[in-house]
PDB file of N, CA and C in Angstrom:
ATOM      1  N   UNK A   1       7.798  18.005 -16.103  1.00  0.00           N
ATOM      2  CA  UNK A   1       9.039  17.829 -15.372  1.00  0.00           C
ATOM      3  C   UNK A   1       9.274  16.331 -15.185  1.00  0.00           C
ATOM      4  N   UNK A   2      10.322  15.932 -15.096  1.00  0.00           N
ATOM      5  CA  UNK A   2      11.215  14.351 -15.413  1.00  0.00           C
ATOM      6  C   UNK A   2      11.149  14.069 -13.883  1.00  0.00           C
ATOM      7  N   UNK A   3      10.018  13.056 -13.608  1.00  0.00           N
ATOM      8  CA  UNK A   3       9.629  12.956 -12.154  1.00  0.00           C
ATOM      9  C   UNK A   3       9.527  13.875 -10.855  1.00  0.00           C
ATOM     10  N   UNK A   4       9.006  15.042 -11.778  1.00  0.00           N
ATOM     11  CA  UNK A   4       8.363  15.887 -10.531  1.00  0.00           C
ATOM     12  C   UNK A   4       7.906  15.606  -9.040  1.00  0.00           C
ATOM     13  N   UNK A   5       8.048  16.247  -8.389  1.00  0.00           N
ATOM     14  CA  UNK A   5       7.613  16.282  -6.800  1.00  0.00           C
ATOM     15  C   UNK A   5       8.572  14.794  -5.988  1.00  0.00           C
ATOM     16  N   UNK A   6       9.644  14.596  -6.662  1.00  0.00           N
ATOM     17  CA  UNK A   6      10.554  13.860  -6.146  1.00  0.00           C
ATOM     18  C   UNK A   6      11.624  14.186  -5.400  1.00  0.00           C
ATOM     19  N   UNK A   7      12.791  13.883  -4.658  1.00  0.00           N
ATOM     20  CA  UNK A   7      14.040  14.051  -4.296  1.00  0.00           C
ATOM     21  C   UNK A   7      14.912  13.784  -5.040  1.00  0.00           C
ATOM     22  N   UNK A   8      16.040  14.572  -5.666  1.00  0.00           N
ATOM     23  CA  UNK A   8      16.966  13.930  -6.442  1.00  0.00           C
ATOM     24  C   UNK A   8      17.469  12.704  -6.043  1.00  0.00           C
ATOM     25  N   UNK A   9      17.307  12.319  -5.125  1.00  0.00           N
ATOM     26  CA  UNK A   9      17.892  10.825  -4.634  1.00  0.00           C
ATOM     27  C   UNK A   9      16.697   9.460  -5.287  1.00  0.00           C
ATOM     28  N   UNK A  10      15.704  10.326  -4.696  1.00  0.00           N
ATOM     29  CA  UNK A  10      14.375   9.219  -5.255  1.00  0.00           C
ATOM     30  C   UNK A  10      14.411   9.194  -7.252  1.00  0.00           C
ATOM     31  N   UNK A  11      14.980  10.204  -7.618  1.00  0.00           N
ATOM     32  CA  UNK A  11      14.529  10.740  -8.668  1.00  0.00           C
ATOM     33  C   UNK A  11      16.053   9.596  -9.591  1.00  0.00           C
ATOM     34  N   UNK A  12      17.350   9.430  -9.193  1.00  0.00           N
ATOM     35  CA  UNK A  12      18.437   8.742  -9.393  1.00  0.00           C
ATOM     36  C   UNK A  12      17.885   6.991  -8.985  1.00  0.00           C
ATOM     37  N   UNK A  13      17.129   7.117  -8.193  1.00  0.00           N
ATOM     38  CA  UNK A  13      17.089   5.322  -7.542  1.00  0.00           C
ATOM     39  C   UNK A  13      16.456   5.051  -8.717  1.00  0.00           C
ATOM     40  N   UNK A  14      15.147   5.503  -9.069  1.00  0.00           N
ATOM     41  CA  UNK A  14      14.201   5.974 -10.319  1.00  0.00           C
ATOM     42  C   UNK A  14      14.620   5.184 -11.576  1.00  0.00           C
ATOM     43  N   UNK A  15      15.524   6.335 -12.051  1.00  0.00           N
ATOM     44  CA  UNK A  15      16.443   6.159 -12.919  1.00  0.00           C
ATOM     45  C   UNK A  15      17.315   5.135 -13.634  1.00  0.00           C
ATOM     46  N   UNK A  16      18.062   4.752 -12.243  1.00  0.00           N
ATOM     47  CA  UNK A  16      19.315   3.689 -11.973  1.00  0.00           C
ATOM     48  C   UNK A  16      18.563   2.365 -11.820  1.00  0.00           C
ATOM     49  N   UNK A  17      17.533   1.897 -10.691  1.00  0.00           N
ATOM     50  CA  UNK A  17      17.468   1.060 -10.086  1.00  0.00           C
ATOM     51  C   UNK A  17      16.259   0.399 -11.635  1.00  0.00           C
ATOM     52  N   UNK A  18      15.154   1.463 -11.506  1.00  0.00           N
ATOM     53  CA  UNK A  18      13.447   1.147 -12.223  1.00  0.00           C
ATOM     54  C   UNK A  18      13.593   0.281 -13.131  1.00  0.00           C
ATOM     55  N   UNK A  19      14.449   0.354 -13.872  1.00  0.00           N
ATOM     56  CA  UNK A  19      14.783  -0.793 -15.311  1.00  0.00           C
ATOM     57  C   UNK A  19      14.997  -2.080 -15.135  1.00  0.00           C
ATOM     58  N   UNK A  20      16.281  -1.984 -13.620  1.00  0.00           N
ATOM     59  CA  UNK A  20      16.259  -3.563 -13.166  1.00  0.00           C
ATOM     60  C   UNK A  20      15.234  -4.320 -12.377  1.00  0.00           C
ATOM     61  N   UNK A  21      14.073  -3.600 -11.824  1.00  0.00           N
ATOM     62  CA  UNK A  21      13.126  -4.045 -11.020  1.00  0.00           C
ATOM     63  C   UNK A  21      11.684  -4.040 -11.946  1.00  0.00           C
ATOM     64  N   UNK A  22      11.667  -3.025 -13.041  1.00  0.00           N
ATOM     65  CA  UNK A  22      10.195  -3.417 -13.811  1.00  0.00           C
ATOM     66  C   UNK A  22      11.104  -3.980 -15.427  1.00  0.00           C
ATOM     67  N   UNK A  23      11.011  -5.504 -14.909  1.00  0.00           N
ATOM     68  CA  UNK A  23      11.475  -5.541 -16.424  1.00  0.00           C
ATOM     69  C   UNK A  23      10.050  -5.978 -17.419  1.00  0.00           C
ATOM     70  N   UNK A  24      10.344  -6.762 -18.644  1.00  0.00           N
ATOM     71  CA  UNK A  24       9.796  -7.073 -19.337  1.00  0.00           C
ATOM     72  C   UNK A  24       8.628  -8.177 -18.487  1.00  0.00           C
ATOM     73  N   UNK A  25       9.347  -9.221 -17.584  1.00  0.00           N
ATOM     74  CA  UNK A  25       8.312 -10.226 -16.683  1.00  0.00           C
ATOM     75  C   UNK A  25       7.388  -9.063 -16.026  1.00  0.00           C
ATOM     76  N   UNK A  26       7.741  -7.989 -15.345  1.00  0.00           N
ATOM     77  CA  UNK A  26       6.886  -7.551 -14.661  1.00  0.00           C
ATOM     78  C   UNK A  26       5.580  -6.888 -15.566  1.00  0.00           C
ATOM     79  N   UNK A  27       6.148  -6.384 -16.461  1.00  0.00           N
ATOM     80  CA  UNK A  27       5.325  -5.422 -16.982  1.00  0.00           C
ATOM     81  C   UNK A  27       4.185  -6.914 -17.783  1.00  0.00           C
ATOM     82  N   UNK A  28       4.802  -7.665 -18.312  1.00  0.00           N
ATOM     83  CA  UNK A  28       3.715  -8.813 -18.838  1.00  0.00           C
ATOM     84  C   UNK A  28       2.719  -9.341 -17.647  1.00  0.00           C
ATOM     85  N   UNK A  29       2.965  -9.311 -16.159  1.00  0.00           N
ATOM     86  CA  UNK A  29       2.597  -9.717 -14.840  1.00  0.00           C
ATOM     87  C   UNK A  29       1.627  -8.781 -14.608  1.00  0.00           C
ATOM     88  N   UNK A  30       1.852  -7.085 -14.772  1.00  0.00           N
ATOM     89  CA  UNK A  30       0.918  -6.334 -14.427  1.00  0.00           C
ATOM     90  C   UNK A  30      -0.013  -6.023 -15.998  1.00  0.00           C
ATOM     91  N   UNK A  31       0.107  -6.174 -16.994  1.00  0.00           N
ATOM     92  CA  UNK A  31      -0.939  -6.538 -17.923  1.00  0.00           C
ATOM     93  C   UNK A  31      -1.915  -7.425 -17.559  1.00  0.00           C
ATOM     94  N   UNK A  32      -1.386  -9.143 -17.065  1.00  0.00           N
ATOM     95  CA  UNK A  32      -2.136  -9.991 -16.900  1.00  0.00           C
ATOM     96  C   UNK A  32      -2.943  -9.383 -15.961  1.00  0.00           C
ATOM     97  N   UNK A  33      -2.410  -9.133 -14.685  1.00  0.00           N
ATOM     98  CA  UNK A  33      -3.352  -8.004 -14.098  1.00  0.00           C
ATOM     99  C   UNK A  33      -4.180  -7.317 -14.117  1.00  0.00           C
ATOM    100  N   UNK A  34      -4.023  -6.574 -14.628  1.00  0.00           N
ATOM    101  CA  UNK A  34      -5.033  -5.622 -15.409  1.00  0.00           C
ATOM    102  C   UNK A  34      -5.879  -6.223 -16.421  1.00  0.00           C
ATOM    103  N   UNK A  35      -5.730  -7.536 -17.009  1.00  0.00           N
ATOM    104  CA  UNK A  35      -6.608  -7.847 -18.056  1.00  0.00           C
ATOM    105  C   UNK A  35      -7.585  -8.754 -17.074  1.00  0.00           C
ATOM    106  N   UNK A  36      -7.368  -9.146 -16.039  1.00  0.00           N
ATOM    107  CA  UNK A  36      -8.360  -9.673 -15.167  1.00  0.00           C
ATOM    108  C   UNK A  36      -9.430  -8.490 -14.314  1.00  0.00           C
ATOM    109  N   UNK A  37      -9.008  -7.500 -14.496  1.00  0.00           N
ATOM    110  CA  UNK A  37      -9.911  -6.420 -13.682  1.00  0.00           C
ATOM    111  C   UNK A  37     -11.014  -6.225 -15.267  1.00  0.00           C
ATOM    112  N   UNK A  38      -9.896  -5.845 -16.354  1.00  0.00           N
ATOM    113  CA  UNK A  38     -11.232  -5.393 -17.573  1.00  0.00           C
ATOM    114  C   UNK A  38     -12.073  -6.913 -17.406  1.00  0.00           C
ATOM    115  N   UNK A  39     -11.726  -7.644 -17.567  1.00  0.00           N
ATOM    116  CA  UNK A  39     -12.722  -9.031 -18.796  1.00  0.00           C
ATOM    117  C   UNK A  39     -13.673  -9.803 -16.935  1.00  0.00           C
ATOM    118  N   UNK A  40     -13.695  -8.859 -16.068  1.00  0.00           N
ATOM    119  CA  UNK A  40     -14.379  -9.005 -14.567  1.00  0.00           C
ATOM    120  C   UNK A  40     -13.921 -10.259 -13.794  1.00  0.00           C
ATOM    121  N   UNK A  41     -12.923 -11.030 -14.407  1.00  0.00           N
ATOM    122  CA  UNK A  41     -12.269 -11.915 -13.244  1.00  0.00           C
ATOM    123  C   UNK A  41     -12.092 -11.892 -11.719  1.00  0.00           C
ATOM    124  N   UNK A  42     -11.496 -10.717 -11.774  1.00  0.00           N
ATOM    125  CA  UNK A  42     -11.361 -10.236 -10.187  1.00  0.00           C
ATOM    126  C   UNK A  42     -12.263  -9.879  -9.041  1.00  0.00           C
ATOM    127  N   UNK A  43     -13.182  -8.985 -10.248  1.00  0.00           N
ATOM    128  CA  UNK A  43     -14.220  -8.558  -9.695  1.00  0.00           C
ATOM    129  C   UNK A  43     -15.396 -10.032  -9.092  1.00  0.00           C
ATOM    130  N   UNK A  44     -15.063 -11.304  -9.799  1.00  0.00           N
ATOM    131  CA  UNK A  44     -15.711 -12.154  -9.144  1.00  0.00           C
ATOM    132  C   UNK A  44     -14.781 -12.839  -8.318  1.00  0.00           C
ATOM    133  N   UNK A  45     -13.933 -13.169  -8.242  1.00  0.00           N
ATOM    134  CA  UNK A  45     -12.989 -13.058  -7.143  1.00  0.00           C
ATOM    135  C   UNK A  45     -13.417 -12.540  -5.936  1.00  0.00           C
ATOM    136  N   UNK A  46     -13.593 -11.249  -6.141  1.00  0.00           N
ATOM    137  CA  UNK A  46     -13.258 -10.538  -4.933  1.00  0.00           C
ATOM    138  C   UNK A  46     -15.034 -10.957  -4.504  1.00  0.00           C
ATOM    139  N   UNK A  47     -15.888 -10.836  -5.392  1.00  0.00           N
ATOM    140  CA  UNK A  47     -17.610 -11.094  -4.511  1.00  0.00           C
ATOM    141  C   UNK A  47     -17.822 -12.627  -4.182  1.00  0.00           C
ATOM    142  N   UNK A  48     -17.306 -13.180  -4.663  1.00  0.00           N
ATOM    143  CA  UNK A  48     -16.501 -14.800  -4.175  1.00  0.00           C
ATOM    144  C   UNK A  48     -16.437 -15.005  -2.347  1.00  0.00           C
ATOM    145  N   UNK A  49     -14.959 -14.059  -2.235  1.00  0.00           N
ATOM    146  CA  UNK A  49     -14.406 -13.996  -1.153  1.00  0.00           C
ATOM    147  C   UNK A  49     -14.768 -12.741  -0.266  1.00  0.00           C
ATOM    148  N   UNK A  50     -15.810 -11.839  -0.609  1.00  0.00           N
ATOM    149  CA  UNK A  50     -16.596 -11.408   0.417  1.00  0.00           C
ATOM    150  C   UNK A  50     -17.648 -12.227   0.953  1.00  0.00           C
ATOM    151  N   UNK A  51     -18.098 -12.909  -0.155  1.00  0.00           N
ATOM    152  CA  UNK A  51     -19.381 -13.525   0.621  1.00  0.00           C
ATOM    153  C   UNK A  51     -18.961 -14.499   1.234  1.00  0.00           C
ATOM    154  N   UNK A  52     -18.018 -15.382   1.004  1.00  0.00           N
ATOM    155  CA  UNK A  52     -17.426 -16.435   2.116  1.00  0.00           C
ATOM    156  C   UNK A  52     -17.121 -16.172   3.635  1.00  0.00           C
ATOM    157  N   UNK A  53     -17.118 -14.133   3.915  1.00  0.00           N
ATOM    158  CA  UNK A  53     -16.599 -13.616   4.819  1.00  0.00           C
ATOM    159  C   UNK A  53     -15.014 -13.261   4.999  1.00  0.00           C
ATOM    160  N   UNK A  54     -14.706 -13.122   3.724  1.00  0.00           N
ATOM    161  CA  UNK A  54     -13.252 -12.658   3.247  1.00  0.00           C
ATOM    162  C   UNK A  54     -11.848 -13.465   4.400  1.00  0.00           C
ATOM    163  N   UNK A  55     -11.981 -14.762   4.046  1.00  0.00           N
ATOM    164  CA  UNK A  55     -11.123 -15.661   4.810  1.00  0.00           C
ATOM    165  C   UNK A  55      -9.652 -15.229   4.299  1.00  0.00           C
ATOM    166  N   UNK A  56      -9.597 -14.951   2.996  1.00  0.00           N
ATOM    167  CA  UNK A  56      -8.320 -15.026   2.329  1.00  0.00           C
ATOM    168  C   UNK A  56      -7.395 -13.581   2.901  1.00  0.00           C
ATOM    169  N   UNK A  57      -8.509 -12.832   2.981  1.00  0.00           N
ATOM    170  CA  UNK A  57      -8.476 -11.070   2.838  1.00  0.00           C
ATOM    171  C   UNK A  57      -7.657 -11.075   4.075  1.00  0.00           C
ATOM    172  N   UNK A  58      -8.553 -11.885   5.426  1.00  0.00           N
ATOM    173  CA  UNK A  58      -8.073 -11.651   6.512  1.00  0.00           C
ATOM    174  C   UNK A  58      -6.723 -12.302   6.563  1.00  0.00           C
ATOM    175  N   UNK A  59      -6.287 -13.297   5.826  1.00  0.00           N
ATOM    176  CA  UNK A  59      -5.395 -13.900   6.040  1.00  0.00           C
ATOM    177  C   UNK A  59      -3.860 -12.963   5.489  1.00  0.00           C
ATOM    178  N   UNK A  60      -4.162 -13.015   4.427  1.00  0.00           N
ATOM    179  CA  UNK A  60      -3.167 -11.454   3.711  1.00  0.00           C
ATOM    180  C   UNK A  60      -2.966 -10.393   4.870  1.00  0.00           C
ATOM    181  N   UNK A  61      -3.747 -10.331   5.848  1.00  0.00           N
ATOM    182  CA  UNK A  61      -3.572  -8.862   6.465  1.00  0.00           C
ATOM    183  C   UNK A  61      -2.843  -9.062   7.447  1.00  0.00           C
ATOM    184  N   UNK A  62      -3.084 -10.498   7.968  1.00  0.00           N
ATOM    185  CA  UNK A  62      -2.348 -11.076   9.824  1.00  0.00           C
ATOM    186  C   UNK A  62      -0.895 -11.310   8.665  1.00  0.00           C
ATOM    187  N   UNK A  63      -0.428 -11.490   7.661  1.00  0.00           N
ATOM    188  CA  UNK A  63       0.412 -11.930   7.103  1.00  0.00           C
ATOM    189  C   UNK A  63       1.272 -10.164   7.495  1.00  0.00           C
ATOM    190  N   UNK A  64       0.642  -8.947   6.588  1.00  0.00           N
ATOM    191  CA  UNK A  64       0.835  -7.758   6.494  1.00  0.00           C
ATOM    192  C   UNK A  64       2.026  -7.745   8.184  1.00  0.00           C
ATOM    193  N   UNK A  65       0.334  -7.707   9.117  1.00  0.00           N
ATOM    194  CA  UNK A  65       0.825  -7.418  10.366  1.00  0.00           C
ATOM    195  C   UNK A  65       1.706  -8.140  11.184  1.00  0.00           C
ATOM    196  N   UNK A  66       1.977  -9.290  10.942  1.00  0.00           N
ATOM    197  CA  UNK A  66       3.340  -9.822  11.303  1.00  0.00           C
ATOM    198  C   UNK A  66       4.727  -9.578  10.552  1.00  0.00           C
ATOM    199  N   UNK A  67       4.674  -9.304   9.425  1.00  0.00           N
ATOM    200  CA  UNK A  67       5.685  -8.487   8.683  1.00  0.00           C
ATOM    201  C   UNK A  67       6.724  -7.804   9.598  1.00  0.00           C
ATOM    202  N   UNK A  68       8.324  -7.766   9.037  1.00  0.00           N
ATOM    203  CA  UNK A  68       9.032  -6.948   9.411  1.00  0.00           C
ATOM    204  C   UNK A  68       8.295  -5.645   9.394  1.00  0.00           C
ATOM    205  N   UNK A  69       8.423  -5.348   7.826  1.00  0.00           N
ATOM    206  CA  UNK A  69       8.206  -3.524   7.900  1.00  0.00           C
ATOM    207  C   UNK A  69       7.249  -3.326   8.497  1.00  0.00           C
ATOM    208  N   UNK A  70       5.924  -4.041   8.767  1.00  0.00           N
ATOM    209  CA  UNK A  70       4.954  -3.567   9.395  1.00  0.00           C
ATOM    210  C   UNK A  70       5.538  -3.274  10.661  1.00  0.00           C
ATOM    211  N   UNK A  71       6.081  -3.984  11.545  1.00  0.00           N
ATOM    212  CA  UNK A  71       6.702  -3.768  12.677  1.00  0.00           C
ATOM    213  C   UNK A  71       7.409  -2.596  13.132  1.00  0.00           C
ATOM    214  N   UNK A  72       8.554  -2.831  11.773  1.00  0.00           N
ATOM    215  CA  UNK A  72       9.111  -0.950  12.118  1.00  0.00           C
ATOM    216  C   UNK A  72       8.347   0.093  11.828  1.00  0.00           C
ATOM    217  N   UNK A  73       7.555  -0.385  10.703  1.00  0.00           N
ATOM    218  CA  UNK A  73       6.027   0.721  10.662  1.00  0.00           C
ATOM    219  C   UNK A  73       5.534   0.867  11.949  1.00  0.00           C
ATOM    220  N   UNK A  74       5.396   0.195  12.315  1.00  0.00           N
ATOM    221  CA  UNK A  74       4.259   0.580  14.084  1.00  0.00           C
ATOM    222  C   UNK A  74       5.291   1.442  15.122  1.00  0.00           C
ATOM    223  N   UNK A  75       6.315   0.805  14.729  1.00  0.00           N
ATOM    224  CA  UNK A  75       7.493   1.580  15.699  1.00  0.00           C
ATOM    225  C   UNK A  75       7.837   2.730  15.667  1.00  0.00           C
ATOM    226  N   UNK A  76       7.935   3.046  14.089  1.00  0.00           N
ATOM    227  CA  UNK A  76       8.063   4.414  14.070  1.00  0.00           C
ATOM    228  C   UNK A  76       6.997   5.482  13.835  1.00  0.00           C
ATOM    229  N   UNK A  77       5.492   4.497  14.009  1.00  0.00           N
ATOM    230  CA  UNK A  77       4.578   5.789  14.320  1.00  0.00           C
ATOM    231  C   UNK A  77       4.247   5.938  15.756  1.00  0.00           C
ATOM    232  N   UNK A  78       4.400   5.027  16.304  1.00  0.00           N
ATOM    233  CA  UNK A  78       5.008   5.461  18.126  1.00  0.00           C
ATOM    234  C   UNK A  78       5.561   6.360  18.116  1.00  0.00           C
ATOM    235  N   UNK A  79       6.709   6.670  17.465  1.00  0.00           N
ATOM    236  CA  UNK A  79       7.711   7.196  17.627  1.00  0.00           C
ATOM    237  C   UNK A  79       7.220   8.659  17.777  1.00  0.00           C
ATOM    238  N   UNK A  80       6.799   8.671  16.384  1.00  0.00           N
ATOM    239  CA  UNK A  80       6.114  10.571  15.874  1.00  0.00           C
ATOM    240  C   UNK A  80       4.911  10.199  16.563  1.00  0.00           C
ATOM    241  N   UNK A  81       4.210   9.494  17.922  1.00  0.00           N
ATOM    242  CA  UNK A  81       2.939   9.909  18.151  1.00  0.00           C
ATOM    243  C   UNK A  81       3.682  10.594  19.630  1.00  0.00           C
ATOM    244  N   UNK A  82       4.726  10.263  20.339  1.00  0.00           N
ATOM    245  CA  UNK A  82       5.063  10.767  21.568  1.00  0.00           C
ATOM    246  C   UNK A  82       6.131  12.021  21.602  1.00  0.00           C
ATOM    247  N   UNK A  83       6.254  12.653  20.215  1.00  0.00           N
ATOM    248  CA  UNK A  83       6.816  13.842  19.857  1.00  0.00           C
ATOM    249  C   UNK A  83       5.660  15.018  20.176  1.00  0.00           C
TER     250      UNK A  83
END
């Protein structure tokens, strides 16, 4: 099935939108990506910045949690926790 377990709305954004948002840059962006996980780049990366005590990691996350959406994220699981 042509994006199963979707909403026809999700299934049209999909459709309409996916082409202008994964173009050719992206898809060359998530190769490079991925060619750093096979050939273990990342993987030293990442044992790099654990053993330093993951300075970077934490920093990405206070970034996360000051975020708009994180914000309306928190808001609206308030929301559904006092339902």
């Amino acid at each position: 099935m042509l994006l199963g377990g979707v909403s026809e709305t999700a299934r049209y954004g999909g459709l309409t939108v996916g082409p202008y948002v994964i173009n050719e840059d992206v898809k060359r962006r998530m190769r490079e990506a991925a060619e750093r996980v096979r050939n273990g780049e990342f993987a030293k990366e990442w044992v790099t910045e654990y053993q330093r005590g993951a300075p970077r990691l934490g920093e990405l996350l206070e970034q996360v949690r000051k975020s708009q959406a994180e914000k309306v994220g928190d808001f609206l699981r308030q929301l559904m926790r006092s339902k």
